[in-house]
PDB file of N, CA and C in Angstrom:
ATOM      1  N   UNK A   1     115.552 116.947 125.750  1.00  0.00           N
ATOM      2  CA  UNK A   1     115.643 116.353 124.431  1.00  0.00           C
ATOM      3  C   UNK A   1     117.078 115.887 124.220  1.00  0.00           C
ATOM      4  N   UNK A   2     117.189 114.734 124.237  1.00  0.00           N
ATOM      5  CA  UNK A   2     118.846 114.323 123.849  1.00  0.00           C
ATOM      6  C   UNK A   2     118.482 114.025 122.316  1.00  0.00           C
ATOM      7  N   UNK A   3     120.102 113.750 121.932  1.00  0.00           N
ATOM      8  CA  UNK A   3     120.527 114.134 120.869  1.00  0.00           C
ATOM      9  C   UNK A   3     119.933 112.960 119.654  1.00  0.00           C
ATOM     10  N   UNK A   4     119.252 112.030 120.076  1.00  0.00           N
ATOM     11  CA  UNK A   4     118.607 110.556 118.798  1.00  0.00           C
ATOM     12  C   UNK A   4     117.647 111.525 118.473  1.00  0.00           C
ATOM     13  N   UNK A   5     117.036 112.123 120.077  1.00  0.00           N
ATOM     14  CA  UNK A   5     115.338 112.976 119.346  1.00  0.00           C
ATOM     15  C   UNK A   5     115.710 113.737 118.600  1.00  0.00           C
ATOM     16  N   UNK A   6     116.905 114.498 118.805  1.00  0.00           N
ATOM     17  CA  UNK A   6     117.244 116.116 117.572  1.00  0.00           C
ATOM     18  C   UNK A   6     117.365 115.205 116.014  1.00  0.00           C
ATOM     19  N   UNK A   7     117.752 114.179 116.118  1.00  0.00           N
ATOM     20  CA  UNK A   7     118.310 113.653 114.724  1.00  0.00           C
ATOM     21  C   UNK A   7     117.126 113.088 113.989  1.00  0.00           C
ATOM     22  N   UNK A   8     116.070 112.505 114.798  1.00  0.00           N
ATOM     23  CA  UNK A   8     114.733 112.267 114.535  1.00  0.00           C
ATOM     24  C   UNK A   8     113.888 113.163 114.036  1.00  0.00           C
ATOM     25  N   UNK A   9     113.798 114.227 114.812  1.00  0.00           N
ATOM     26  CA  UNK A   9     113.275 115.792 114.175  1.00  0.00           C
ATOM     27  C   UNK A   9     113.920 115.757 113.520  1.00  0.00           C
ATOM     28  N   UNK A  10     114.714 115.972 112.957  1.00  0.00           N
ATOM     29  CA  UNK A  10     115.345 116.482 111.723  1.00  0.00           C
ATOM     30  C   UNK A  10     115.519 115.966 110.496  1.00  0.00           C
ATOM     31  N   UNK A  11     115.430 114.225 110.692  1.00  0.00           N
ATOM     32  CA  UNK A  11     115.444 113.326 109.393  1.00  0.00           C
ATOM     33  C   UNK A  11     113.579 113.117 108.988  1.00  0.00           C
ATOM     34  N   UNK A  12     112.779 113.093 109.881  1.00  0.00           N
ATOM     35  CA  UNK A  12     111.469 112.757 109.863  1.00  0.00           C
ATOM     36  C   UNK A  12     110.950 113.452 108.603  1.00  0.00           C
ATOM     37  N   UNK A  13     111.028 114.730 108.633  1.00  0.00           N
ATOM     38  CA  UNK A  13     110.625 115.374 107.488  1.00  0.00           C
ATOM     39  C   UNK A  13     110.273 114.861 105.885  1.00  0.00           C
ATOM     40  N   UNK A  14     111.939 114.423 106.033  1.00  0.00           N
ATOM     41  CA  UNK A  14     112.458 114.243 104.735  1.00  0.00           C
ATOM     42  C   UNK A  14     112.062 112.870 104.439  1.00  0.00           C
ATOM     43  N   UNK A  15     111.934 111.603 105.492  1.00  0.00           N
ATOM     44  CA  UNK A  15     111.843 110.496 105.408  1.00  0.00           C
ATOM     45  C   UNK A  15     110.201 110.604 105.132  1.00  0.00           C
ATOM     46  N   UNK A  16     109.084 111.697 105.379  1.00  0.00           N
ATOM     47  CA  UNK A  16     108.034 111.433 104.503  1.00  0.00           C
ATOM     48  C   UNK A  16     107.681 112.213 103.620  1.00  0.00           C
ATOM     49  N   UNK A  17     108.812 113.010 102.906  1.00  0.00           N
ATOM     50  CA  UNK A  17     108.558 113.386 101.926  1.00  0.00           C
ATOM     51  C   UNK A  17     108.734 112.507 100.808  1.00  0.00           C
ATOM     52  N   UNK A  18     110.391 111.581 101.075  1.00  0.00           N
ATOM     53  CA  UNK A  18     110.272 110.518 100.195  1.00  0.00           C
ATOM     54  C   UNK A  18     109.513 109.381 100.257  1.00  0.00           C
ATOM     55  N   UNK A  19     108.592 109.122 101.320  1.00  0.00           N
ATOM     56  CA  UNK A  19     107.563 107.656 101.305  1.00  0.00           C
ATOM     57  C   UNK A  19     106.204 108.628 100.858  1.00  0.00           C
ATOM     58  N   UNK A  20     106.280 109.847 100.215  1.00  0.00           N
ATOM     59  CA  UNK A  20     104.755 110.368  99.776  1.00  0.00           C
ATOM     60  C   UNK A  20     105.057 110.791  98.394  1.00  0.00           C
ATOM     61  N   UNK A  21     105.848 111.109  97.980  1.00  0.00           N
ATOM     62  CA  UNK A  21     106.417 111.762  96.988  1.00  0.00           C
ATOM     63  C   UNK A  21     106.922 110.957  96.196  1.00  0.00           C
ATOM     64  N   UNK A  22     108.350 110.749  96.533  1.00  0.00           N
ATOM     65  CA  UNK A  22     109.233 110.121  95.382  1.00  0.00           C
ATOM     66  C   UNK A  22     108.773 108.675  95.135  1.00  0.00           C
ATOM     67  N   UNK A  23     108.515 107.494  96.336  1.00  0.00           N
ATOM     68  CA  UNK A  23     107.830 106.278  96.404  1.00  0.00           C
ATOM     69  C   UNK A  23     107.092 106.434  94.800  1.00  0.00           C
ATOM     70  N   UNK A  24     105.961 107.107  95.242  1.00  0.00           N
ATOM     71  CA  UNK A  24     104.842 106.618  94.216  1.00  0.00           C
ATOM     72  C   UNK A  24     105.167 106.678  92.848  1.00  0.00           C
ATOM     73  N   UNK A  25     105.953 107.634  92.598  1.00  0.00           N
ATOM     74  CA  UNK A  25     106.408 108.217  91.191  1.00  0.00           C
ATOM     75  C   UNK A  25     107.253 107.205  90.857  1.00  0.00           C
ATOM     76  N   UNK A  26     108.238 107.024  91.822  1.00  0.00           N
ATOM     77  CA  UNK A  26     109.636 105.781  91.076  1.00  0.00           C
ATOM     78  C   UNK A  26     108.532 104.753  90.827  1.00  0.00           C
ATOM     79  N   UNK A  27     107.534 104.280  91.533  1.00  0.00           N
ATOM     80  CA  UNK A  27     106.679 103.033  91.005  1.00  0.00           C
ATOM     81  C   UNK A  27     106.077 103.314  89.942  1.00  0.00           C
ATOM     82  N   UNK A  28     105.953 104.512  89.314  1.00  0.00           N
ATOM     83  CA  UNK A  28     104.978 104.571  88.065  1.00  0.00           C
ATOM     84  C   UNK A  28     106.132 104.544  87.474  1.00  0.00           C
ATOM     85  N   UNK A  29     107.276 104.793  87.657  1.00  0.00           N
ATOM     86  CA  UNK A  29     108.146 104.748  86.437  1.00  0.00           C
ATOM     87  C   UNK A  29     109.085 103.561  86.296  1.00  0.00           C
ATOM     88  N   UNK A  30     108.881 102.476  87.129  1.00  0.00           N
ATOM     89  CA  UNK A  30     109.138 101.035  86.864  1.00  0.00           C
ATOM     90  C   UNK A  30     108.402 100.206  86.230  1.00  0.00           C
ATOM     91  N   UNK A  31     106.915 100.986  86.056  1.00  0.00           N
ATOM     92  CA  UNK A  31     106.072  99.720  85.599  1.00  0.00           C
ATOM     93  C   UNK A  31     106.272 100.383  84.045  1.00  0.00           C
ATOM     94  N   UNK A  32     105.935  98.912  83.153  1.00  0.00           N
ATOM     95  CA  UNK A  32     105.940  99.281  81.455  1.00  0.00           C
ATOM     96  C   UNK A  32     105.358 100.171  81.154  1.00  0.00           C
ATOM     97  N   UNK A  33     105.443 101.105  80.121  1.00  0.00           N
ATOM     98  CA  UNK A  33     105.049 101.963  79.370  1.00  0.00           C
ATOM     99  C   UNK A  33     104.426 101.438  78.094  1.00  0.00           C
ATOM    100  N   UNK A  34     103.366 101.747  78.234  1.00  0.00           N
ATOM    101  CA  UNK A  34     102.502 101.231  76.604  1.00  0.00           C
ATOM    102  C   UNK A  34     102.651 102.358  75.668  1.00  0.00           C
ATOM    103  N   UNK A  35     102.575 103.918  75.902  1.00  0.00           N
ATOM    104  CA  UNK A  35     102.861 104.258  74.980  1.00  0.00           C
ATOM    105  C   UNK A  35     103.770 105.432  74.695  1.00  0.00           C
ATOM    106  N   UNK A  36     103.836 105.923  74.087  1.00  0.00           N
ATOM    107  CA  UNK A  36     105.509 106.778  73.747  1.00  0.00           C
ATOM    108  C   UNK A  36     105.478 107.733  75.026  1.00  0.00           C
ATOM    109  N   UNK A  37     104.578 108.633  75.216  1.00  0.00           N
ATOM    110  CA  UNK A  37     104.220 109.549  76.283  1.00  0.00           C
ATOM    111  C   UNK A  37     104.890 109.013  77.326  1.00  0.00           C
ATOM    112  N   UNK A  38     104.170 107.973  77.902  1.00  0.00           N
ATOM    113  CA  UNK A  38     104.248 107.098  79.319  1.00  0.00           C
ATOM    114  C   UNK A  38     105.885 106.586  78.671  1.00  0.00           C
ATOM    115  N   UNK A  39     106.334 106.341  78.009  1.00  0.00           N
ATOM    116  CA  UNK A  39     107.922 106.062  78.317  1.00  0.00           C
ATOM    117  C   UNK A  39     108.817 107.587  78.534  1.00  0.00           C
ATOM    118  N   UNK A  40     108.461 108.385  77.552  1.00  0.00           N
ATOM    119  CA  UNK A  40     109.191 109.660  77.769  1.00  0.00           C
ATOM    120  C   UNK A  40     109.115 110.239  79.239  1.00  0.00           C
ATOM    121  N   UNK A  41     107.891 110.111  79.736  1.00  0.00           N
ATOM    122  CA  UNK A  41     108.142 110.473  81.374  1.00  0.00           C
ATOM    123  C   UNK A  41     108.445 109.748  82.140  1.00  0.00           C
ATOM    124  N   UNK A  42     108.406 108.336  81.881  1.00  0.00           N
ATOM    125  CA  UNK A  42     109.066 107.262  82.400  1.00  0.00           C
ATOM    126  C   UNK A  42     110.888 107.878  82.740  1.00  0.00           C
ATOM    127  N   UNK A  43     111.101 108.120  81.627  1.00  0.00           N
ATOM    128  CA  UNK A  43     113.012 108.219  81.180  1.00  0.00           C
ATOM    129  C   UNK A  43     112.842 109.491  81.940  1.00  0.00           C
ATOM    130  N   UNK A  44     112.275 110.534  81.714  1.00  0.00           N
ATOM    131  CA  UNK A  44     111.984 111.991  82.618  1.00  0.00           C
ATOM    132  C   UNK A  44     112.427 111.638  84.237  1.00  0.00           C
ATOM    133  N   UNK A  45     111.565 110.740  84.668  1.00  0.00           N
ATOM    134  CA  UNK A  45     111.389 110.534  85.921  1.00  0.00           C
ATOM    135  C   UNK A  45     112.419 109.817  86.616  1.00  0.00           C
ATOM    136  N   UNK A  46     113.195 108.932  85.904  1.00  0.00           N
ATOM    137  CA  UNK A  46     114.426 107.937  86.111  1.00  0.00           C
ATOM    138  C   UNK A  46     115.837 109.107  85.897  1.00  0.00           C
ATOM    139  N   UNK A  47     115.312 109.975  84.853  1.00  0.00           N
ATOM    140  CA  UNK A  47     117.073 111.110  85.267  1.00  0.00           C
ATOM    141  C   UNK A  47     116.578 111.863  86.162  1.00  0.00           C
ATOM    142  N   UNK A  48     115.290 112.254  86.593  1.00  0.00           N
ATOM    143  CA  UNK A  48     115.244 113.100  88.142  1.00  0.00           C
ATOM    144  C   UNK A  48     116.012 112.406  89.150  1.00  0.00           C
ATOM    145  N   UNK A  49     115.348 110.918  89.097  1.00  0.00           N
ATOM    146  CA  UNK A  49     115.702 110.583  90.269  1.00  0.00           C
ATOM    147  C   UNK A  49     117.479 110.563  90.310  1.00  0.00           C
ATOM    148  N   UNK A  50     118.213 110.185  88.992  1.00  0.00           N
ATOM    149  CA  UNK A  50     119.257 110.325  89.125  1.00  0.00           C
ATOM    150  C   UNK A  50     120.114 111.377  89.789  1.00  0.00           C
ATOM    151  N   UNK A  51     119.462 112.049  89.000  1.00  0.00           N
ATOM    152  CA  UNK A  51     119.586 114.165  89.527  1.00  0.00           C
ATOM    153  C   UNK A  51     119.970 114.104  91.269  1.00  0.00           C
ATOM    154  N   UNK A  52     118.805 113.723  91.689  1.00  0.00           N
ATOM    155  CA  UNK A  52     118.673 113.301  92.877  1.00  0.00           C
ATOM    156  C   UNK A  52     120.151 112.775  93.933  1.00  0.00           C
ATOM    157  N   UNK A  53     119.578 111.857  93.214  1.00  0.00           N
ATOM    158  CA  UNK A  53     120.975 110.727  94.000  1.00  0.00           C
ATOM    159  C   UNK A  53     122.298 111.652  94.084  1.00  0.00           C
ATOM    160  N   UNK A  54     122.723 111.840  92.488  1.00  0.00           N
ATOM    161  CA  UNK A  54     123.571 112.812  92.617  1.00  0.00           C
ATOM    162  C   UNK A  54     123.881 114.314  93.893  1.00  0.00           C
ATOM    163  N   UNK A  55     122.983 114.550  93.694  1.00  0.00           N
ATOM    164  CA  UNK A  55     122.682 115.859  94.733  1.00  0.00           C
ATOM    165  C   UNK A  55     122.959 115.236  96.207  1.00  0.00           C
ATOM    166  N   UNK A  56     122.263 113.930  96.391  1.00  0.00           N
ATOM    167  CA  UNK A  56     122.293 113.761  97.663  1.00  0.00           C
ATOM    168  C   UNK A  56     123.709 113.621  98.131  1.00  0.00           C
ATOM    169  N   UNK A  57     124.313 112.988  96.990  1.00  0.00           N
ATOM    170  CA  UNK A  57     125.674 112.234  97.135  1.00  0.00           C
ATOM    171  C   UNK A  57     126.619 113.834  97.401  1.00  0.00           C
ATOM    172  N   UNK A  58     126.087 114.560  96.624  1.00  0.00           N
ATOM    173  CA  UNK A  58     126.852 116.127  96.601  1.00  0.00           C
ATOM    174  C   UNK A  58     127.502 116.879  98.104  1.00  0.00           C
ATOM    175  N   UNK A  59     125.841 116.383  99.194  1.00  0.00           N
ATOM    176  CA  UNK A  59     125.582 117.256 100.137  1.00  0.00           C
ATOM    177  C   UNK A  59     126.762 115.965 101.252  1.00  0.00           C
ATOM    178  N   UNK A  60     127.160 114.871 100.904  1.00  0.00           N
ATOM    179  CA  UNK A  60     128.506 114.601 101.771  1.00  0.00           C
ATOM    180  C   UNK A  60     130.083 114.570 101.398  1.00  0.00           C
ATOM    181  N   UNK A  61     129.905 115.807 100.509  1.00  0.00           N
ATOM    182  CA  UNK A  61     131.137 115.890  99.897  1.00  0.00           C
ATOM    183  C   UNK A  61     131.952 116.646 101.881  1.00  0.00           C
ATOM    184  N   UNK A  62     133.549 116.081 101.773  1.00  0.00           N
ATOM    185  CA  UNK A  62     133.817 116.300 102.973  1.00  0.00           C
ATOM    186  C   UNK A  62     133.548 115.846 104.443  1.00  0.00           C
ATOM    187  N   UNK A  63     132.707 114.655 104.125  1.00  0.00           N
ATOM    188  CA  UNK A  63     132.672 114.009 104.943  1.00  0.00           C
ATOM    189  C   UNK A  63     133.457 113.162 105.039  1.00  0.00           C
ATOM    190  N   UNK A  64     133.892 112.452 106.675  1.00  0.00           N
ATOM    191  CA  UNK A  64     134.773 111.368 106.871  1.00  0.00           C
ATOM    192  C   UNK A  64     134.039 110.195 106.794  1.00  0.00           C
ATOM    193  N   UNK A  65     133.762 109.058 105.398  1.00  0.00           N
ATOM    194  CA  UNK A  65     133.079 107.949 105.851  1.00  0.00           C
ATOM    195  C   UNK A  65     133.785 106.973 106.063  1.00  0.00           C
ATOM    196  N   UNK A  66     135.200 107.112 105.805  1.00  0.00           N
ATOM    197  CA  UNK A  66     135.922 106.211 106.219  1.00  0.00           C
ATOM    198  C   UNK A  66     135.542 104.808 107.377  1.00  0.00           C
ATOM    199  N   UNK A  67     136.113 103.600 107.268  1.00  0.00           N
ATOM    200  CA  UNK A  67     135.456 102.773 108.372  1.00  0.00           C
ATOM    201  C   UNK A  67     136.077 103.053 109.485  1.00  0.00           C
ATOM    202  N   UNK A  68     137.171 103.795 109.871  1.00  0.00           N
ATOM    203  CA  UNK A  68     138.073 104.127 110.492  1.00  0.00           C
ATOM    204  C   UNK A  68     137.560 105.279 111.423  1.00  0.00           C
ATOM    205  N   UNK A  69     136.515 105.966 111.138  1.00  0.00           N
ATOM    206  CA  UNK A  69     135.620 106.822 111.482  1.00  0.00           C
ATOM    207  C   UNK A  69     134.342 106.416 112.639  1.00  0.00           C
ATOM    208  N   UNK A  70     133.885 105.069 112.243  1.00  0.00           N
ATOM    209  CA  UNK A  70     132.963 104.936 113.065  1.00  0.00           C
ATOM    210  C   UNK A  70     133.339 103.711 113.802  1.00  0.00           C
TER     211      UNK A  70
END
């Protein structure tokens, strides 16, 4: 096993948790809301995902992304 397959195992997971999971939901929460409900989880669902991003952004704190790097 060289080292693309270890990185493959290891991202695969996650890459269908977000094409089963998060996908469908961010699409329900782009399309209009007709009524108060469906916007409140609309706005619910848009600061998760923020939540999200954030977090993800969290887990490369200390990293070198510099262009100088790769």
């Amino acid at each position: 096993m060289n080292v693309l397959d270890a990185g493959v195992a290891y991202w695969r997971p996650r890459i269908i948790f977000i094409m089963e999971i998060v996908v469908p939901v961010a699409q329900k929460a782009v399309v209009a809301a007709s009524s108060p409900r469906e916007f409140i989880m609309r706005h619910l669902a848009l600061f998760a995902a923020a939540v999200l991003f954030v977090f993800v952004l969290s887990l490369t704190y200390g990293l070198d992304l510099s262009p100088g790097f790769f």
